[in-house]
C-alpha atoms as a PDB file:
ATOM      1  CA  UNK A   1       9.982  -5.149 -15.438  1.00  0.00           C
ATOM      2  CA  UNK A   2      10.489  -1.627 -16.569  1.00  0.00           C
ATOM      3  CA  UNK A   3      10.849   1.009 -13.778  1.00  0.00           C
ATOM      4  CA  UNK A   4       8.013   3.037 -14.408  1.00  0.00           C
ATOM      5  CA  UNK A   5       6.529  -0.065 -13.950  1.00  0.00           C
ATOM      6  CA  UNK A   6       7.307  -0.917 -10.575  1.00  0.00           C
ATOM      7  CA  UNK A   7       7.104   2.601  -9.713  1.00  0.00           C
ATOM      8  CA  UNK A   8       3.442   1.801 -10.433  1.00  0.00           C
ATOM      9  CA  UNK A   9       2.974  -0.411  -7.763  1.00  0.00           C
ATOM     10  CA  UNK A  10       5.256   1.240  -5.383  1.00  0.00           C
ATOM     11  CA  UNK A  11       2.609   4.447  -5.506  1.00  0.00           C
ATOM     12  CA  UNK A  12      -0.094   2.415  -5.813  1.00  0.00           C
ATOM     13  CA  UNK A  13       0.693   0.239  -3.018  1.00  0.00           C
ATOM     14  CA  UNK A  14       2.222   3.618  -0.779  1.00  0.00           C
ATOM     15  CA  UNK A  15      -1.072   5.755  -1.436  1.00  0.00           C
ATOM     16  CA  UNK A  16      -3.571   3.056  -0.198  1.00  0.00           C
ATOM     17  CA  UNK A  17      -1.495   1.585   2.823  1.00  0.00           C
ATOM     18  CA  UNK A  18      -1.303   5.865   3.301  1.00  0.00           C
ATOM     19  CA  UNK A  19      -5.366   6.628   3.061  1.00  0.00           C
ATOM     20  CA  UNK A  20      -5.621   3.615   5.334  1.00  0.00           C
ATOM     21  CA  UNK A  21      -3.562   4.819   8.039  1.00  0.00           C
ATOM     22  CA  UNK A  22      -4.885   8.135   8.078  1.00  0.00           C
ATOM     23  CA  UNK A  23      -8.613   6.372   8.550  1.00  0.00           C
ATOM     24  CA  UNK A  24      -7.199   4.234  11.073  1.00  0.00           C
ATOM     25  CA  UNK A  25      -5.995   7.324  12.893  1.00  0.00           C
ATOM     26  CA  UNK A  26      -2.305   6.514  12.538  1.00  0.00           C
ATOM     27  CA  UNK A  27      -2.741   2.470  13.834  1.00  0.00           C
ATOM     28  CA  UNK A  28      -0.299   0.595  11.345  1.00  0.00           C
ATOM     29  CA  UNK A  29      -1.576  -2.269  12.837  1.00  0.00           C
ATOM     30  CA  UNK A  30      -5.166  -2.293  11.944  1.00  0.00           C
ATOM     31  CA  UNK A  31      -4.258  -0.854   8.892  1.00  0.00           C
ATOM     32  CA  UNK A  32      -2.051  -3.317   7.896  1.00  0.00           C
ATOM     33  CA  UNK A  33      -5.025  -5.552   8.957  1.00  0.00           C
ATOM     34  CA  UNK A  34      -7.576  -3.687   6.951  1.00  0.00           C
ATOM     35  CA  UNK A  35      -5.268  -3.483   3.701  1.00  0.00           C
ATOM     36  CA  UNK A  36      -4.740  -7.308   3.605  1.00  0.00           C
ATOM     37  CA  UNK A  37      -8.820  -7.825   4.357  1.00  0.00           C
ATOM     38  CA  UNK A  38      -9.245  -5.870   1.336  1.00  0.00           C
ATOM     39  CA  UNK A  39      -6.225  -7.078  -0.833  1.00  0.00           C
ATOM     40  CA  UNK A  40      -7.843 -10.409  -0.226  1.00  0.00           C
ATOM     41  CA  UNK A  41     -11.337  -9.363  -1.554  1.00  0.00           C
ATOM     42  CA  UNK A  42      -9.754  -7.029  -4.879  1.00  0.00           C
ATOM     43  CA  UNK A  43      -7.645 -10.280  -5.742  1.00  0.00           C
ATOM     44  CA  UNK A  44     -10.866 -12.979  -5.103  1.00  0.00           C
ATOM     45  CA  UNK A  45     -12.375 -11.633  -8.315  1.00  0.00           C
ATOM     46  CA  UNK A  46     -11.993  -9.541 -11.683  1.00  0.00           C
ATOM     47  CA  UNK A  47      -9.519  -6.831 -10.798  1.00  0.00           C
ATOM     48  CA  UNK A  48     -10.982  -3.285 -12.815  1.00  0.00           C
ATOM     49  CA  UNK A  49      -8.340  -2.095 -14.346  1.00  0.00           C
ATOM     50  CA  UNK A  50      -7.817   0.825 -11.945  1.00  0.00           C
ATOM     51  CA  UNK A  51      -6.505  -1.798  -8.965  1.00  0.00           C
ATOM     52  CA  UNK A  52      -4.642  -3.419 -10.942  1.00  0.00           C
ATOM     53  CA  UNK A  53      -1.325  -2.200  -9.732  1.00  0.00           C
ATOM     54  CA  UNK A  54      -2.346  -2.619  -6.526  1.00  0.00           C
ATOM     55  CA  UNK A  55      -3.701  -5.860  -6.606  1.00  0.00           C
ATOM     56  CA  UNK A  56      -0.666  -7.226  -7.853  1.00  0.00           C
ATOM     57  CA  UNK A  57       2.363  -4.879  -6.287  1.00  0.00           C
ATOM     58  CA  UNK A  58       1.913  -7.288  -2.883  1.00  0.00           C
ATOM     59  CA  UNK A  59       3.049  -9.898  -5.420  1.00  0.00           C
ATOM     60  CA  UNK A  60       5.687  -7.731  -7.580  1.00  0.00           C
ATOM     61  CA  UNK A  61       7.080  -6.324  -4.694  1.00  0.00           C
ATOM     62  CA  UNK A  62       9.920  -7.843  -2.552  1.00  0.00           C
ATOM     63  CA  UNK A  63       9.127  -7.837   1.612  1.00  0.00           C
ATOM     64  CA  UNK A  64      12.561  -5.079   1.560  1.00  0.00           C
ATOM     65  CA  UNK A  65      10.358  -2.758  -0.499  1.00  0.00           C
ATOM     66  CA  UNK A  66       7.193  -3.094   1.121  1.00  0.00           C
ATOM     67  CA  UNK A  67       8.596  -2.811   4.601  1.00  0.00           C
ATOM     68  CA  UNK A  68      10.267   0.151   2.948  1.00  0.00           C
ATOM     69  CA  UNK A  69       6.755   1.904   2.252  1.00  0.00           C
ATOM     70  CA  UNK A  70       5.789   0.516   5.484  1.00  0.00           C
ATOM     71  CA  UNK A  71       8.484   2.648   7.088  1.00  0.00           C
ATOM     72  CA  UNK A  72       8.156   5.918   5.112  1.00  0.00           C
ATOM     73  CA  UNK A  73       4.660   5.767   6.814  1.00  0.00           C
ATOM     74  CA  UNK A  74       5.373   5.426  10.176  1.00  0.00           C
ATOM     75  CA  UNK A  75       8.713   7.215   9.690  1.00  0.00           C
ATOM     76  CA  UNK A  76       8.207   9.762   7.210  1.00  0.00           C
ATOM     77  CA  UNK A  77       5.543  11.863   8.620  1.00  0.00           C
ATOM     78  CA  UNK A  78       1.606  10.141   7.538  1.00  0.00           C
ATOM     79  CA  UNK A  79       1.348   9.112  11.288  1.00  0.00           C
ATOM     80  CA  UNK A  80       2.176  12.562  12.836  1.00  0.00           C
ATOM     81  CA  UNK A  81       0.808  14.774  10.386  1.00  0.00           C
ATOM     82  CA  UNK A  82       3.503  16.474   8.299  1.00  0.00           C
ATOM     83  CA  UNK A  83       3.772  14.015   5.224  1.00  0.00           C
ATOM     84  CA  UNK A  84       1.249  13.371   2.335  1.00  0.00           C
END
């Protein structure tokens, strides 16, 4: 894969886990259990071409790099208001 690529589903995957926990007011928990919910439904069907990258970057990406994105959330400043 070529890194602009996976840099693709990195972002994709980072921006919706990101709106997500801003509508769940900062709960990685029930946004974790919202994303997969809807990950679920985008992959039960024809993906548009606009989630594609993220209806595959669950798949393309290793558990190191999503816990990553999972941790620049909490971490980085989504949950208490200074990132994004």
């Amino acid at each position: 894969m070529r890194p602009i690529e996976h840099d693709r589903y990195r972002t994709a995957l980072f921006n919706f886990l990101a709106d997500g926990l801003q509508d769940h007011n900062g709960d990685m928990f029930r946004t974790i259990t919202w994303a997969n919910n809807k990950l679920w439904k985008i992959n039960s069907g024809h993906v548009r071409d606009e989630d594609y990258y993220l209806a595959t970057a669950f798949r393309i990406l290793t558990a190191d790099e999503k816990n990553q994105i999972i941790h620049e959330l909490t971490m980085g400043g989504v949950v208490n208001g200074t990132g994004k």
